[in-house]
Protein backbone atom coordinates (compact mmCIF):
# COMPACT_ATOMS: atom_id res chain seq x y z
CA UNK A 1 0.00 0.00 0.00
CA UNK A 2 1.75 2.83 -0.82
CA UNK A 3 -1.38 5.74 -0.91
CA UNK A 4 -3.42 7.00 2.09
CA UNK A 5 -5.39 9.78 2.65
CA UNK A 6 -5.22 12.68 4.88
CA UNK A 7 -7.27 15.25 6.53
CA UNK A 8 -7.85 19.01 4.68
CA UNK A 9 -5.88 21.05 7.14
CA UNK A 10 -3.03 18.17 7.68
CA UNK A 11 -2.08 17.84 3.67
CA UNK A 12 -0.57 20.93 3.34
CA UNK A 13 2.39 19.74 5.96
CA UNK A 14 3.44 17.43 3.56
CA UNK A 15 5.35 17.67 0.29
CA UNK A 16 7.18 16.05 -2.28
CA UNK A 17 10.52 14.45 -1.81
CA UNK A 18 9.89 14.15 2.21
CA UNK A 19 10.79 11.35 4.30
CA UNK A 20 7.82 10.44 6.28
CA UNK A 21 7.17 7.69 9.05
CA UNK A 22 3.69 5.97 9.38
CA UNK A 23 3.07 3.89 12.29
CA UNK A 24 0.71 3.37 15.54
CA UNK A 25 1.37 4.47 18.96
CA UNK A 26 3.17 1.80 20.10
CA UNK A 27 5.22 1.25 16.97
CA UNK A 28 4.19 -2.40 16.17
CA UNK A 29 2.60 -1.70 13.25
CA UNK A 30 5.75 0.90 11.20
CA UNK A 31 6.21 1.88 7.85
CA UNK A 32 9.74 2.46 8.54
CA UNK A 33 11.27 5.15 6.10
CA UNK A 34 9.25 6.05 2.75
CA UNK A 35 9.52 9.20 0.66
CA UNK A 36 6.09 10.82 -0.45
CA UNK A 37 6.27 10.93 -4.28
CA UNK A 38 3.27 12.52 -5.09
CA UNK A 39 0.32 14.70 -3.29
CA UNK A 40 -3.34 14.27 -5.65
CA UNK A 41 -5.89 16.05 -3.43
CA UNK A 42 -5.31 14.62 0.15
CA UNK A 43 -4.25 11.21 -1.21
CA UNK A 44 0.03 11.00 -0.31
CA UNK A 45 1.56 8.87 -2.46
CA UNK A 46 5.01 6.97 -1.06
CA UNK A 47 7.72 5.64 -3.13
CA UNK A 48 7.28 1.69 -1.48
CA UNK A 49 4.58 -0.05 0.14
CA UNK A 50 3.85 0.56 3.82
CA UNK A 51 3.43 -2.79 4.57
CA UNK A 52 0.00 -2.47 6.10
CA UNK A 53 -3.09 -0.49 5.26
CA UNK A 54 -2.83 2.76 7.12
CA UNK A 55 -5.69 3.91 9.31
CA UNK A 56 -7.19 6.71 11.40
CA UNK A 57 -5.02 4.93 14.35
CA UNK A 58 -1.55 5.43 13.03
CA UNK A 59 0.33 8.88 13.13
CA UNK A 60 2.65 10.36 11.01
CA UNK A 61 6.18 11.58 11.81
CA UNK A 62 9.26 13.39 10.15
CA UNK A 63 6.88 15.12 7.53
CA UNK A 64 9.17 18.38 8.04
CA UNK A 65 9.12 21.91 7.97
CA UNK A 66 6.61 24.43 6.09
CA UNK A 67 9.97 25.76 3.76
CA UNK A 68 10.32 22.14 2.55
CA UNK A 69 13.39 21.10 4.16
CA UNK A 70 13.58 17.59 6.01
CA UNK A 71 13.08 16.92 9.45
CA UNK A 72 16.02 16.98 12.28
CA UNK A 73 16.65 13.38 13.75
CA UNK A 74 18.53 13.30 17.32
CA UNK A 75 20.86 9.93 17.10
């Protein structure tokens, strides 16, 4: 599965060429790493498959900033 949908207000924090993170609260269901490739309406399209069926139950990380740079990671 590599499209989901998003809320009116929440597309416009994502963009093309980010590196997003989809995955529940407690992280046992995780997309891992995938770059959004495309943005159709509120539909995000990422470059390889989730591995699950995203939901209203998972959450987004790392979508990054409004001036289209990439999110900061603390290692």
């Amino acid at each position: 599965n590599v499209r989901f949908t998003v809320s009116a207000p929440n597309i416009v924090k994502f963009f093309v060429g980010s590196i997003i993170r989809v995955h529940n609260y407690s992280f046992t269901v995780d997309s891992f790493d995938v770059t959004v490739t495309e943005i159709i309406g509120n539909d995000v399209i990422v470059n390889k498959s989730l591995g699950f069926t995203p939901s209203s139950s998972e959450v987004v990380d790392l979508i990054g900033f409004p001036d289209l740079q990439q999110s900061y990671r603390v290692v």
